[in-house]
Protein backbone atom coordinates (compact mmCIF):
# COMPACT_ATOMS: atom_id res chain seq x y z
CA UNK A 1 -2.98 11.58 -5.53
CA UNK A 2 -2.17 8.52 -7.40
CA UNK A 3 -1.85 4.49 -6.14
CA UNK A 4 1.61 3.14 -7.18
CA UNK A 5 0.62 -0.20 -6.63
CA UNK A 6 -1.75 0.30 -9.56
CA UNK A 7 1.10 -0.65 -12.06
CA UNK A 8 0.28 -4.83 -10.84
CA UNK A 9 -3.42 -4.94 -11.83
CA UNK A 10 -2.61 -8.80 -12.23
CA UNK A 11 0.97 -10.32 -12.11
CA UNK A 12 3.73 -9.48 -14.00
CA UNK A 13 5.11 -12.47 -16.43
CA UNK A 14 8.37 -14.24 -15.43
CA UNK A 15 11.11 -12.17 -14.64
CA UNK A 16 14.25 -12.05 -16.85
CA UNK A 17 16.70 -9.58 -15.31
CA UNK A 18 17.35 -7.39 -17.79
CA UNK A 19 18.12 -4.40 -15.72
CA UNK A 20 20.99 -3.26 -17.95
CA UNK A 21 20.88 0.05 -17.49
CA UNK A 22 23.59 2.31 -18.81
CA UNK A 23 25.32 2.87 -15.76
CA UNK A 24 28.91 2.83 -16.40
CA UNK A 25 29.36 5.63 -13.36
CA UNK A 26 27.04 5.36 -10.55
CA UNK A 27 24.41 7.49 -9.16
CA UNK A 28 25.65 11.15 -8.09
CA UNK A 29 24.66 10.82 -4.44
CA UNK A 30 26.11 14.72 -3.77
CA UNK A 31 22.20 16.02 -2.88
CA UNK A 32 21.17 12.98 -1.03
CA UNK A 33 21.32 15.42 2.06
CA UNK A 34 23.99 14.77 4.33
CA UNK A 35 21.30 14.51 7.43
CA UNK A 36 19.67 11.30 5.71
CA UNK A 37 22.52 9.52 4.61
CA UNK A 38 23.82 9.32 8.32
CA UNK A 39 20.22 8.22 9.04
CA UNK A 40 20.26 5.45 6.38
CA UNK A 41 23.95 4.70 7.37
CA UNK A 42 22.96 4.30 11.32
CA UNK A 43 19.78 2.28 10.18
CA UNK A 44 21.35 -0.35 7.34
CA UNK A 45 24.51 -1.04 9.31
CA UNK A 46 25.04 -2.39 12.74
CA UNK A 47 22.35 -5.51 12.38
CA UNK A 48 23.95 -7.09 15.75
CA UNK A 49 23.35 -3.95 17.92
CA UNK A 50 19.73 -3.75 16.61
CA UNK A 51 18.85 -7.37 17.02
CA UNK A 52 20.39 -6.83 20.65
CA UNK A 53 18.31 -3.97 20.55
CA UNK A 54 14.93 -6.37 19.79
CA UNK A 55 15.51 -8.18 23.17
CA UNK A 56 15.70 -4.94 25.56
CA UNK A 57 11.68 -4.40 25.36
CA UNK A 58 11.82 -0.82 27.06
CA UNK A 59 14.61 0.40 24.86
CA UNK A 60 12.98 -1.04 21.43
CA UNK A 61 9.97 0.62 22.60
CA UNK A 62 11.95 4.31 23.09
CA UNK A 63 13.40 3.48 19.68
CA UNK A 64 10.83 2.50 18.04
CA UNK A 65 8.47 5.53 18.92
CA UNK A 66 11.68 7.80 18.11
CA UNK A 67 11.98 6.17 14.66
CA UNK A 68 8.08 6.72 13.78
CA UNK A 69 7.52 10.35 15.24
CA UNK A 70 10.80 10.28 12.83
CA UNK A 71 9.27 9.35 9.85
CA UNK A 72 5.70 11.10 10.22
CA UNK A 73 7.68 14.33 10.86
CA UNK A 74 9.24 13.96 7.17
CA UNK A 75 6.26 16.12 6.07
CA UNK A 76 4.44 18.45 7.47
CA UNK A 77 1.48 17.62 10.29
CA UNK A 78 -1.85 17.45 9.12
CA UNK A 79 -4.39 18.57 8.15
CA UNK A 80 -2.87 20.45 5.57
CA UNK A 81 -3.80 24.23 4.40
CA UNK A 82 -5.06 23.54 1.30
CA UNK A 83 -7.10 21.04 -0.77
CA UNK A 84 -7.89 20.54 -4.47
CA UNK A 85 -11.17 23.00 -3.85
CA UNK A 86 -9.54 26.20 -4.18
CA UNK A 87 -5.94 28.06 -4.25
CA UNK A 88 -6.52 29.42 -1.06
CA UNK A 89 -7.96 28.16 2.35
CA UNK A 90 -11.16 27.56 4.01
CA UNK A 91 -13.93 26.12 6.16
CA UNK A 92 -15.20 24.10 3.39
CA UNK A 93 -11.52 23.21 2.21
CA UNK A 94 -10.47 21.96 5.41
CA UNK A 95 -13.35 20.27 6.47
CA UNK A 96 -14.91 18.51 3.19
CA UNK A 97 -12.88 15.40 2.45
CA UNK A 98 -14.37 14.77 -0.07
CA UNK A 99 -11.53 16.86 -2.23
CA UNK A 100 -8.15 16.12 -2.44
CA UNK A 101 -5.94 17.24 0.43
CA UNK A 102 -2.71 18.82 -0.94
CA UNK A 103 1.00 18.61 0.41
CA UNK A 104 1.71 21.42 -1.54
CA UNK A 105 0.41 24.73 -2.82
CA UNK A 106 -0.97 24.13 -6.33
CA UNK A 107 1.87 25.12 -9.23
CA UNK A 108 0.76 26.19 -12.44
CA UNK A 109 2.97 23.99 -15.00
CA UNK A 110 6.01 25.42 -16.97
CA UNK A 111 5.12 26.68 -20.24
CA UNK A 112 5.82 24.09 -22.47
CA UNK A 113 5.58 20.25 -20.67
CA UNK A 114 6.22 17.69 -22.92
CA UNK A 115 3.19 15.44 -25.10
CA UNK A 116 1.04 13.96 -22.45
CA UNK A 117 2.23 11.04 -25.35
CA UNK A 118 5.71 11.51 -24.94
CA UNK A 119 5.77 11.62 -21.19
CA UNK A 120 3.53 7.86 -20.75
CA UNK A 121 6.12 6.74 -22.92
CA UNK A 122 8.80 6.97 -20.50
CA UNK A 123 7.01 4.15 -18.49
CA UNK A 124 6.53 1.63 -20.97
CA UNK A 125 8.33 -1.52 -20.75
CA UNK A 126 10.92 -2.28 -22.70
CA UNK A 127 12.41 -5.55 -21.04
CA UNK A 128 11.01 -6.78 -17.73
CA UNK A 129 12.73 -5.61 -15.07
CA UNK A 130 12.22 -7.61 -11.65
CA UNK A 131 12.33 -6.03 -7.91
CA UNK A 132 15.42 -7.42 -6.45
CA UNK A 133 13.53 -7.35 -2.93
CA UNK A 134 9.66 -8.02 -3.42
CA UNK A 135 7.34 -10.66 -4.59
CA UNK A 136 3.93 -10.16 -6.41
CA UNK A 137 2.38 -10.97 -3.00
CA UNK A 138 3.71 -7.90 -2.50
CA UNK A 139 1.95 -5.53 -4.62
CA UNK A 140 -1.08 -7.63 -4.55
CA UNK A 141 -1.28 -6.12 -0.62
CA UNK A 142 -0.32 -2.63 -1.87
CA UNK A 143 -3.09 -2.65 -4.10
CA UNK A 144 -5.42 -3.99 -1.84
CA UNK A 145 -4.14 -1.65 0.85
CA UNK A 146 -3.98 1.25 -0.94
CA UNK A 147 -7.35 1.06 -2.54
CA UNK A 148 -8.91 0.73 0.97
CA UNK A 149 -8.24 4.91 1.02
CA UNK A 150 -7.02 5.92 -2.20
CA UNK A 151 -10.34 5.63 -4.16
CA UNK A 152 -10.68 8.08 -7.02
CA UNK A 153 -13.86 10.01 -8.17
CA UNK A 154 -16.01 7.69 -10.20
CA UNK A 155 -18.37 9.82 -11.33
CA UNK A 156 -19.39 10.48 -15.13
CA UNK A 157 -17.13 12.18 -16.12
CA UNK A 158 -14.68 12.13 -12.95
CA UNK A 159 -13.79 14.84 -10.98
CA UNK A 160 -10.10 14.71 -10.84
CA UNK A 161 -10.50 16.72 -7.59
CA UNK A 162 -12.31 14.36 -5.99
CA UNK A 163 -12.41 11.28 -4.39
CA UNK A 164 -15.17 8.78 -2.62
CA UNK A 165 -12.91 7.75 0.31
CA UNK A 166 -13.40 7.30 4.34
CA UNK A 167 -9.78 8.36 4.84
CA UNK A 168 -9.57 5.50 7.34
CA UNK A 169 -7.65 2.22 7.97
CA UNK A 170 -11.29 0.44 7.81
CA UNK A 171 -11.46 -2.85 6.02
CA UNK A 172 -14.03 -1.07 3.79
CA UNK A 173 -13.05 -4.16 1.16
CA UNK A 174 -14.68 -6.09 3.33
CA UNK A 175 -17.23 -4.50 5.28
CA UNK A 176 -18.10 -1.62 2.52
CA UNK A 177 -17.47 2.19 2.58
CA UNK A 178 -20.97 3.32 4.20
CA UNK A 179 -23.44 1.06 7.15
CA UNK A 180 -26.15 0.57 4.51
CA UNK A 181 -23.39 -1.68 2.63
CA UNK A 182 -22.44 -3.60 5.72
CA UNK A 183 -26.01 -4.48 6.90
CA UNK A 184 -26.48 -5.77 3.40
CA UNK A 185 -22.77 -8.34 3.92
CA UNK A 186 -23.85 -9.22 7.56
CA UNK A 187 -25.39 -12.82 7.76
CA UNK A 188 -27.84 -11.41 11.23
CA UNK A 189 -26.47 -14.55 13.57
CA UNK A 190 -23.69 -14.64 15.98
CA UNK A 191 -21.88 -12.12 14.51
CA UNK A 192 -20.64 -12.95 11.12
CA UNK A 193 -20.32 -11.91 7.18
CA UNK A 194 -22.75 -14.10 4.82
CA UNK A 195 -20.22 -16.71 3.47
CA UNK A 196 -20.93 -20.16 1.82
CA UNK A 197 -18.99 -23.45 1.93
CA UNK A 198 -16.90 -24.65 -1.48
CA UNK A 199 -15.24 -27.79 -1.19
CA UNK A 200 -15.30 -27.09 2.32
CA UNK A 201 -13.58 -23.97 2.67
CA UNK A 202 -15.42 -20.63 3.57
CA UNK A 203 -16.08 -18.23 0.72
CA UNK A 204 -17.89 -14.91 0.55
CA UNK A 205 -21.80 -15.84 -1.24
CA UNK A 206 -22.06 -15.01 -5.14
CA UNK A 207 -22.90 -11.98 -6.11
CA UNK A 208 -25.27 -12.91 -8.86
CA UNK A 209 -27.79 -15.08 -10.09
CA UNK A 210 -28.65 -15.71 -13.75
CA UNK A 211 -26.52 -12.23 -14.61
CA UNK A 212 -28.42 -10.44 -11.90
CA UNK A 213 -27.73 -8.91 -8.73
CA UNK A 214 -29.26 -11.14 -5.94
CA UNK A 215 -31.91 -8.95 -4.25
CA UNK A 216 -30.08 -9.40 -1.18
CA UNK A 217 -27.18 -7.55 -2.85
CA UNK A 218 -28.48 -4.44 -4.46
CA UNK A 219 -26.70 -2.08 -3.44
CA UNK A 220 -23.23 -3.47 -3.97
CA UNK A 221 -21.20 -2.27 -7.05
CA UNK A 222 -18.61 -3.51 -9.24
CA UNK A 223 -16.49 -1.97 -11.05
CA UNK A 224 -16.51 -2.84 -14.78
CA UNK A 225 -19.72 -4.45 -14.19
CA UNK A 226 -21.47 -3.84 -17.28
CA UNK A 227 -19.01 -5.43 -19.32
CA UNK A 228 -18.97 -8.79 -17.96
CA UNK A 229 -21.03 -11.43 -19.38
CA UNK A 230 -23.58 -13.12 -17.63
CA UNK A 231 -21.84 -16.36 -16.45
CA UNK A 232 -18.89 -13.54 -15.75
CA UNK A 233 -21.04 -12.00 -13.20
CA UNK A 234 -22.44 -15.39 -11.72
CA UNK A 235 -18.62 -16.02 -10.14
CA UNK A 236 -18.09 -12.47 -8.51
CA UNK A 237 -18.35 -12.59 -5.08
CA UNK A 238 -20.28 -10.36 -2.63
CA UNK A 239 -17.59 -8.02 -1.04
CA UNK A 240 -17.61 -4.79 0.36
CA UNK A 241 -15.01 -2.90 -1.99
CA UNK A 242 -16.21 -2.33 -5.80
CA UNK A 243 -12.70 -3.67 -6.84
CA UNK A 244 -12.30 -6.74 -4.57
CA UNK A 245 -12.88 -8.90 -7.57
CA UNK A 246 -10.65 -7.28 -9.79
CA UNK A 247 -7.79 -10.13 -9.93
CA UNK A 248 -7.09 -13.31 -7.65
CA UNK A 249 -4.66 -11.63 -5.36
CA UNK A 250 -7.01 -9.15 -4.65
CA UNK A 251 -10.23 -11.34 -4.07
CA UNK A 252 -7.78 -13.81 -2.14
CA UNK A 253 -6.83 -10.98 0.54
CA UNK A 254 -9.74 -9.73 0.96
CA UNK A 255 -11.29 -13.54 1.29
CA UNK A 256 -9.02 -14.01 4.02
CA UNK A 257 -9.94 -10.90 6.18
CA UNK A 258 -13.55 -12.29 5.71
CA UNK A 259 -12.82 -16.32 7.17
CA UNK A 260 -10.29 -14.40 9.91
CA UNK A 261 -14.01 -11.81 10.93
CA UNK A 262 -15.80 -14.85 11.01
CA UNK A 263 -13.35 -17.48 12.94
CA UNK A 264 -12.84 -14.37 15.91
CA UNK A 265 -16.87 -13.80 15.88
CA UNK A 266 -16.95 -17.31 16.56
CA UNK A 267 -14.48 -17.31 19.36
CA UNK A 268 -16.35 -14.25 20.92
CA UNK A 269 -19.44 -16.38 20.45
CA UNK A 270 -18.27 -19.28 22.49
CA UNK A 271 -16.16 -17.00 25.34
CA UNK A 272 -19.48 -14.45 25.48
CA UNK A 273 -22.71 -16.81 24.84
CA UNK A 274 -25.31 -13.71 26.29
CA UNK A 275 -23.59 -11.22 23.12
CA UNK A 276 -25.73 -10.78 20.80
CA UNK A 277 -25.14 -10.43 17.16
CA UNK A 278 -24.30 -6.50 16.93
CA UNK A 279 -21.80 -6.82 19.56
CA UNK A 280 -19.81 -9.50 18.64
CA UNK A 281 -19.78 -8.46 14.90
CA UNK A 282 -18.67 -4.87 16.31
CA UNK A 283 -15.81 -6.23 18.44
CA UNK A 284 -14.99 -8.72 15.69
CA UNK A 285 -14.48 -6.17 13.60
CA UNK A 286 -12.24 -3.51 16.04
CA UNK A 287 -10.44 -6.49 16.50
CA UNK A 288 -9.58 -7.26 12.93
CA UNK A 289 -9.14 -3.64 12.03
CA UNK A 290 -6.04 -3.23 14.43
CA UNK A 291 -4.63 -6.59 13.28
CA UNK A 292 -4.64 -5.09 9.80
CA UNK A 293 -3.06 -2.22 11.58
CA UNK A 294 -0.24 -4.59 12.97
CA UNK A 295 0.70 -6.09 9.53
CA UNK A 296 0.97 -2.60 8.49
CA UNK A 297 3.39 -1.60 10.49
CA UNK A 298 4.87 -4.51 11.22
CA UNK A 299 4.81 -6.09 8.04
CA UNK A 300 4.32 -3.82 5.26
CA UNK A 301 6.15 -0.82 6.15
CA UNK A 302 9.23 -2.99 7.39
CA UNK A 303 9.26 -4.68 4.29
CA UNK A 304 9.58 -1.13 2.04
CA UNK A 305 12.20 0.28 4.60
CA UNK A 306 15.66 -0.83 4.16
CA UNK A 307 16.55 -0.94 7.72
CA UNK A 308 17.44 -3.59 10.14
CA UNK A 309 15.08 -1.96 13.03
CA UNK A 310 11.45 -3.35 12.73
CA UNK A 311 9.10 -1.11 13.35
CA UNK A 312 6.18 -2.79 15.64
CA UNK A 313 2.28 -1.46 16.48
CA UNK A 314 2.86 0.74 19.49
CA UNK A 315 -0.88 2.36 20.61
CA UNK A 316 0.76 4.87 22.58
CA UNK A 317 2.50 6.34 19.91
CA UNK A 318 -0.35 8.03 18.21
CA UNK A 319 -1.56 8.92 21.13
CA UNK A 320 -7.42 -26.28 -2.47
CA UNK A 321 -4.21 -26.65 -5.47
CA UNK A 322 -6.73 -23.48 -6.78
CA UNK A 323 -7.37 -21.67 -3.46
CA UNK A 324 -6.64 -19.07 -1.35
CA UNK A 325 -3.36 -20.81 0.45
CA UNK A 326 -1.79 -21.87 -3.21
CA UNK A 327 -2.86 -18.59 -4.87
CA UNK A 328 -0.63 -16.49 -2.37
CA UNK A 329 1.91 -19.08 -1.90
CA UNK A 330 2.76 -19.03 -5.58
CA UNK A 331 2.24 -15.14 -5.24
CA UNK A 332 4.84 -15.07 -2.89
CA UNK A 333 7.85 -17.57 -5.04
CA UNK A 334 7.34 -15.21 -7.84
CA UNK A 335 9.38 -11.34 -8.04
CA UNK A 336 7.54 -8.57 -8.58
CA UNK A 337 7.94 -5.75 -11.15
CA UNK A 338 10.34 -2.96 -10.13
CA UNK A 339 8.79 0.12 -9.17
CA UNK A 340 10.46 2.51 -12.00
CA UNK A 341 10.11 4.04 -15.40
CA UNK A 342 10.19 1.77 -18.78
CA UNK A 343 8.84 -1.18 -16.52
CA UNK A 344 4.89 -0.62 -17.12
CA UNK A 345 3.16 -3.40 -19.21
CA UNK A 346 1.33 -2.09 -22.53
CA UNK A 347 -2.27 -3.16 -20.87
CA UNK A 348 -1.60 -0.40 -18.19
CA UNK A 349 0.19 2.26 -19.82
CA UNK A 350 -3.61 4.11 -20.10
CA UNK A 351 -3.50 4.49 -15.88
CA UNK A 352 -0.04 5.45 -16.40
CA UNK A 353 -1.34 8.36 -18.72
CA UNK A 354 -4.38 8.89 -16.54
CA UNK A 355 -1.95 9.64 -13.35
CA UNK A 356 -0.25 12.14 -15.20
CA UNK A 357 -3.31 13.99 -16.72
CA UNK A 358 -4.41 14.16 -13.31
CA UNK A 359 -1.32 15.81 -11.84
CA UNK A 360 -1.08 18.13 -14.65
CA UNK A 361 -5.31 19.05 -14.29
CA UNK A 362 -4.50 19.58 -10.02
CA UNK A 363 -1.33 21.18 -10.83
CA UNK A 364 0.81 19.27 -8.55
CA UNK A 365 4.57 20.71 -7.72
CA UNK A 366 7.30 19.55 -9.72
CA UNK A 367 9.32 16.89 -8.41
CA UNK A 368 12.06 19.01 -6.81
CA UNK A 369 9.49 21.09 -4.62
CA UNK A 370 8.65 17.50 -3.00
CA UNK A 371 12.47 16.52 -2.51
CA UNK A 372 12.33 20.16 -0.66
CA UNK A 373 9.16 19.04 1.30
CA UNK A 374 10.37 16.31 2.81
CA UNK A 375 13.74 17.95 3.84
CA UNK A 376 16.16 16.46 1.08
CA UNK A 377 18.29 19.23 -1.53
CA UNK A 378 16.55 20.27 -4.55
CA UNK A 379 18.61 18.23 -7.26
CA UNK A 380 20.47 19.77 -9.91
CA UNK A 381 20.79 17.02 -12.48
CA UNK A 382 18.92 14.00 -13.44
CA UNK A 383 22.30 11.99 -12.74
CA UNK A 384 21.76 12.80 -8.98
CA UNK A 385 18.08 10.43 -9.79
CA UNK A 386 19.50 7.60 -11.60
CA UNK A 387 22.62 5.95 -13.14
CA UNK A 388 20.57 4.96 -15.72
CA UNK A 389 22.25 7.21 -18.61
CA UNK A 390 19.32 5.77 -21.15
CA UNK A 391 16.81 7.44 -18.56
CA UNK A 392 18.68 10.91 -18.28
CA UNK A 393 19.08 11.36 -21.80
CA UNK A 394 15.66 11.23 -22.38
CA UNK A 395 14.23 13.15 -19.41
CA UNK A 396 17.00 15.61 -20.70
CA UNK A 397 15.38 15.91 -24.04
CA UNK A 398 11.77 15.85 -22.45
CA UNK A 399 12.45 18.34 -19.92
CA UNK A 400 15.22 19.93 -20.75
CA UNK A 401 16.06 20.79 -16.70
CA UNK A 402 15.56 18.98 -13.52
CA UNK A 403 13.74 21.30 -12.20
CA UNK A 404 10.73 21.03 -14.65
CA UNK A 405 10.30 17.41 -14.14
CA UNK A 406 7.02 16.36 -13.37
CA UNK A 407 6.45 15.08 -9.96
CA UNK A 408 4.87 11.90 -11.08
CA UNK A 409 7.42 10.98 -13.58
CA UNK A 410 10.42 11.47 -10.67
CA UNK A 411 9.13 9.33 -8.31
CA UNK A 412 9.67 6.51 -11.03
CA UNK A 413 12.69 7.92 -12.12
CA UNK A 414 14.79 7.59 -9.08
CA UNK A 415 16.87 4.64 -8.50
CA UNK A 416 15.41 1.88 -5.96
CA UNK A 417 17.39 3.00 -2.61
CA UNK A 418 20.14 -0.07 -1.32
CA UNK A 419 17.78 -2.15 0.35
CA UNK A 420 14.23 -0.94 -0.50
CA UNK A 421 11.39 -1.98 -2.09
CA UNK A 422 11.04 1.62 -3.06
CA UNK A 423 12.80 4.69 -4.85
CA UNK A 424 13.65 7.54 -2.09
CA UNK A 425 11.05 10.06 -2.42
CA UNK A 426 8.12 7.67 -2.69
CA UNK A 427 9.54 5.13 0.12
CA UNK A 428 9.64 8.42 2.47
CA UNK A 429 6.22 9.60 1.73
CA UNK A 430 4.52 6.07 2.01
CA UNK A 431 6.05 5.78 5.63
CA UNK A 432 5.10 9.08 6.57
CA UNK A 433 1.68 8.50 4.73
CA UNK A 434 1.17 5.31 6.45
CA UNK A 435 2.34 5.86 10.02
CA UNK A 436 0.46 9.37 10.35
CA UNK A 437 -2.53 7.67 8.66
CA UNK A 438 -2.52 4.34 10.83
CA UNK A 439 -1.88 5.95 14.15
CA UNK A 440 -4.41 8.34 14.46
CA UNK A 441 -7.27 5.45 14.04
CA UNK A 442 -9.83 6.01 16.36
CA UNK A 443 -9.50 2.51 17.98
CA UNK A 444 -6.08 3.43 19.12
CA UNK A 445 -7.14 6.11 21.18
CA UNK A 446 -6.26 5.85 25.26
CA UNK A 447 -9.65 5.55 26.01
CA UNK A 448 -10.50 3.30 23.19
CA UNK A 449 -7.88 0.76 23.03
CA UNK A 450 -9.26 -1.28 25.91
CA UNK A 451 -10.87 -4.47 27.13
CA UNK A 452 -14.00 -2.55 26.88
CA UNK A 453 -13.88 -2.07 23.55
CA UNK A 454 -11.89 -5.66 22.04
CA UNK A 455 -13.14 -7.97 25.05
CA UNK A 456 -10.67 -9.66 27.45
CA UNK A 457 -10.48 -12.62 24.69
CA UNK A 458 -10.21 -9.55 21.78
CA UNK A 459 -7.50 -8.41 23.62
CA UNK A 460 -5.54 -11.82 23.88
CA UNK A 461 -5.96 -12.37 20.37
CA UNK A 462 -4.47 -8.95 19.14
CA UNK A 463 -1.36 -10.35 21.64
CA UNK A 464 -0.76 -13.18 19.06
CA UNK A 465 1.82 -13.16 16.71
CA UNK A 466 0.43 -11.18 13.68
CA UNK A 467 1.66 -11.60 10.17
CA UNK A 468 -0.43 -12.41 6.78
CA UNK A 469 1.33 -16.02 6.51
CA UNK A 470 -0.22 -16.39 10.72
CA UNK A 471 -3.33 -15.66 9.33
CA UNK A 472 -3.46 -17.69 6.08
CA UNK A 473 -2.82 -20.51 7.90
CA UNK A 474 -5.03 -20.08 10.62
CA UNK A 475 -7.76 -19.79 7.94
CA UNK A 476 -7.36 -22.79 5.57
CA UNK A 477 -9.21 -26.41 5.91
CA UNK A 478 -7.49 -29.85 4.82
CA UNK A 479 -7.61 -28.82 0.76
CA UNK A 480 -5.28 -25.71 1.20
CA UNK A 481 -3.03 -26.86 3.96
CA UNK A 482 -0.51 -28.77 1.67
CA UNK A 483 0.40 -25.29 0.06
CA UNK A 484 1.43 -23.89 3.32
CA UNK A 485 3.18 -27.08 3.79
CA UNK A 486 5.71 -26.73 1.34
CA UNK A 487 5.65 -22.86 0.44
CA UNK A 488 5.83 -19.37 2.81
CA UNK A 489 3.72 -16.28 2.40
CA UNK A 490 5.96 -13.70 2.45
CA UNK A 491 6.42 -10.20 0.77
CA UNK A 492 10.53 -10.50 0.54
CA UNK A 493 11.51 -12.47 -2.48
CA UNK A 494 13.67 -15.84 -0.99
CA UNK A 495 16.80 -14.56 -3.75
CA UNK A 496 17.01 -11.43 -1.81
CA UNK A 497 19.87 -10.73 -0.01
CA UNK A 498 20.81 -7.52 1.89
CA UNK A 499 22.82 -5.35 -0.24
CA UNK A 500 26.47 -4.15 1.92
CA UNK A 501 27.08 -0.27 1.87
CA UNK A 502 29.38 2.25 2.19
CA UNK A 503 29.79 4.73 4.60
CA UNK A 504 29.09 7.88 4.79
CA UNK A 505 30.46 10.78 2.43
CA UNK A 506 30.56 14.43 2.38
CA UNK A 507 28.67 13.89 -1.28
CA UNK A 508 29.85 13.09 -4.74
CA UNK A 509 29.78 9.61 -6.13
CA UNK A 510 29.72 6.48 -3.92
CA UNK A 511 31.25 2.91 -5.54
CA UNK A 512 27.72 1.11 -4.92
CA UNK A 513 24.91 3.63 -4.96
């Protein structure tokens, strides 16, 4: 229901680590569930035997599908009963997406929740409080992930109930959410997206012209757009998603899967000269779409997990000193903000409040039906979410018992787990989200993922090694290269180190949870 990348609309400022949070007695790990903290145990200890692991191809593989079936099956298998339509099930509800599907049976909120005031409050920062794990590179791919597929009603007034997504893993930054909006991005020859050159590197064409939409561009939206002047609106670029120019991380990702559409449309070109232009733009773009796939898994989704096993894209499963290079180079040397309460800049505390007027207008479950979904004990005291004692005291005084907290406030109130980039409940449901979302793409299908449809040369490139930094630098000319010369593009901030643990208990308190 909500994007929880949406707290890094544009980077945080410098971190100062002022994470002094009154913890004088650790977390009370007692309802962690005994079943996942042997899982985390198993998975965070032992890095030799995984790494061994790595090298045995067949065995990885078993693992690996074990380990994702593992993490899909967290929740339970789509589609789900109910939607945001109705209380109750049917044809429409299942099969009109264009409502919010529900985890959970809508829950009619206690009788008195706190001040919609009082409750935004709880995320507003008070000192900046860095990830220890992830750089703003970071969340500028969350964002631009997320908002691929988590796309809120627009409308005027919005529907909270509704949203304007393809529920798909389909570069629809780039290429648009509908076929009229991709005609209008496709250049006609050999292929590729309309780009233009800037100081010879390639960029997507301008959106505008004197304040104006180009007529080759009507049809494209922005959001925000009417409140940009008119030499605003000349620099916006002509993308498929309405947020793509939103901020420079954003534009700069979704730049990149543009040169990267173009530079494999140009190798089809050359390999398959009697193509013409719809097929090589098709195959360029099944192509791209299951690279994007592969930095999910492989990138994304290893980087949130706290193990040492790295997940990997298995098909059969599912059965310039200004550009692009420096702008995520210096996105990946800087930390991002932690993903937790009292850690929200003032600028965004109004998406903050949005988020929970939105819960509260669905009725979402409370937090502790969610910890229940997913398998974990219902917790009986806001010490078994946080050591912070600040943070207990005043969910205390807002809520007066665990088990009226608000499902949006406790997935920020939970402490990051050992490890993660993400508190428990939220890092559980964005793997399961993400697998089960990822592997049912159509282009992974057994009949689909084939020469037939990627090419023989399609199919050699989606062999190559496969990371955002890969394709950065396969996608930057003379004036960006020095960045990647003397900086990394990475999601995992270069202080990090791997936190040691503890074993496993029977519950209670551990020395360093």
């Amino acid at each position: 229901m909500t994007d929880v990348s949406s707290r890094e609309r544009a980077a945080p400022p410098p971190p100062v680590d002022t994470d002094t949070a009154a913890a004088a007695v650790p977390r009370d790990t007692s309802r962690d569930g005994q079943l996942q903290r042997i899982e985390a145990y198993a998975l965070s200890h032992g890095a030799p035997l995984w790494n061994a692991l790595r090298r045995v191809p067949p065995l990885n593989a078993v693992v690996n599908r074990a380990l994702i079936n593992r993490a899909i099956l967290t929740i339970p298998p789509r589609p789900n009963p109910l939607s945001t339509m109705a209380s109750y099930t049917s044809w429409p509800s299942l099969t009109d997406r264009t409502f919010d599907s529900r985890h959970l049976p809508p829950s009619p909120a206690p009788s008195a929740l706190p001040d919609l005031g009082a409750a935004t409050a709880l995320f507003a920062r008070t000192a900046t409080r860095p990830c220890p794990k992830s750089t703003v590179f970071f969340a500028y791919f969350a964002q631009w992930l997320t908002d691929g597929f988590l796309r809120s009603d627009r409308g005027d007034p919005p529907d909270p109930r509704k949203n304007t997504s393809n529920h798909e893993i389909d570069l629809c930054q780039v290429y648009g959410l509908t076929e009229s909006v991709t005609r209008l991005l496709r250049s006609g020859d050999g292929g590729l997206l309309k780009a233009q050159d800037i100081d010879g590197e390639e960029y997507p064409p301008f959106l505008c012209s004197g304040g104006v939409v180009r007529p080759e561009f009507r049809g494209l939206s922005v959001v925000g757009f009417d409140e940009l002047t008119a030499s605003q609106r000349d620099r916006l670029f002509a993308l498929g998603g309405d947020r793509s120019n939103s901020q420079l991380g954003y534009t700069a990702i979704s730049v990149l899967f543009l040169r990267e559409h173009n530079r494999i449309a140009r190798l089809l070109a050359a390999e398959y000269p009697r193509w013409d232009d719809e097929r090589l733009f098709q195959t360029a773009r099944n192509v791209l779409t299951i690279l994007l796939i592969r930095i999910i898994i492989e990138e994304y989704v290893n980087h949130i997990t706290p193990y040492h096993f790295r997940f990997r894209l298995d098909p059969t499963v599912g059965r310039g000193s200004h550009g692009m290079g420096r702008i995520l180079v210096e996105a990946s040397g800087q930390r991002a903000g932690r993903i937790a309460l009292h850690n929200t800049a003032p600028e965004l505390l109004h998406l903050e409040r949005a988020s929970l007027q939105q819960a509260r207008t669905v009725e979402l479950a409370p937090y502790n039906a969610y910890r229940a979904m997913i398998g974990v004990p219902r917790a009986t005291s806001f010490a078994q979410l946080t050591a912070d004692r600040t943070i207990q005291r005043q969910l205390r005084e807002l809520y007066g018992h665990v088990d009226r907290l608000e499902y949006f406030v406790g997935l920020f109130a939970e402490d990051l787990r050992p490890n993660s980039a993400l508190p428990n409940l939220v890092g559980r449901l964005v793997a399961a989200d993400a697998f089960s979302q990822v592997l049912t793409n159509p282009l992974l299908a057994p009949r689909v993922f084939t020469e037939r449809t990627f090419s023989p040369l399609g199919m050699r490139l989606l062999r190559q090694p496969c990371t955002l930094g890969e394709l950065v630098r396969r996608n930057v000319g003379r004036t960006e290269a020095q960045a990647l010369r003397t900086g990394t593009i990475t999601m995992t901030w270069a202080g990090w180190r791997r936190q040691a643990e503890t074993g496993v208990t029977r519950g209670g308190r551990r020395p360093d949870a």
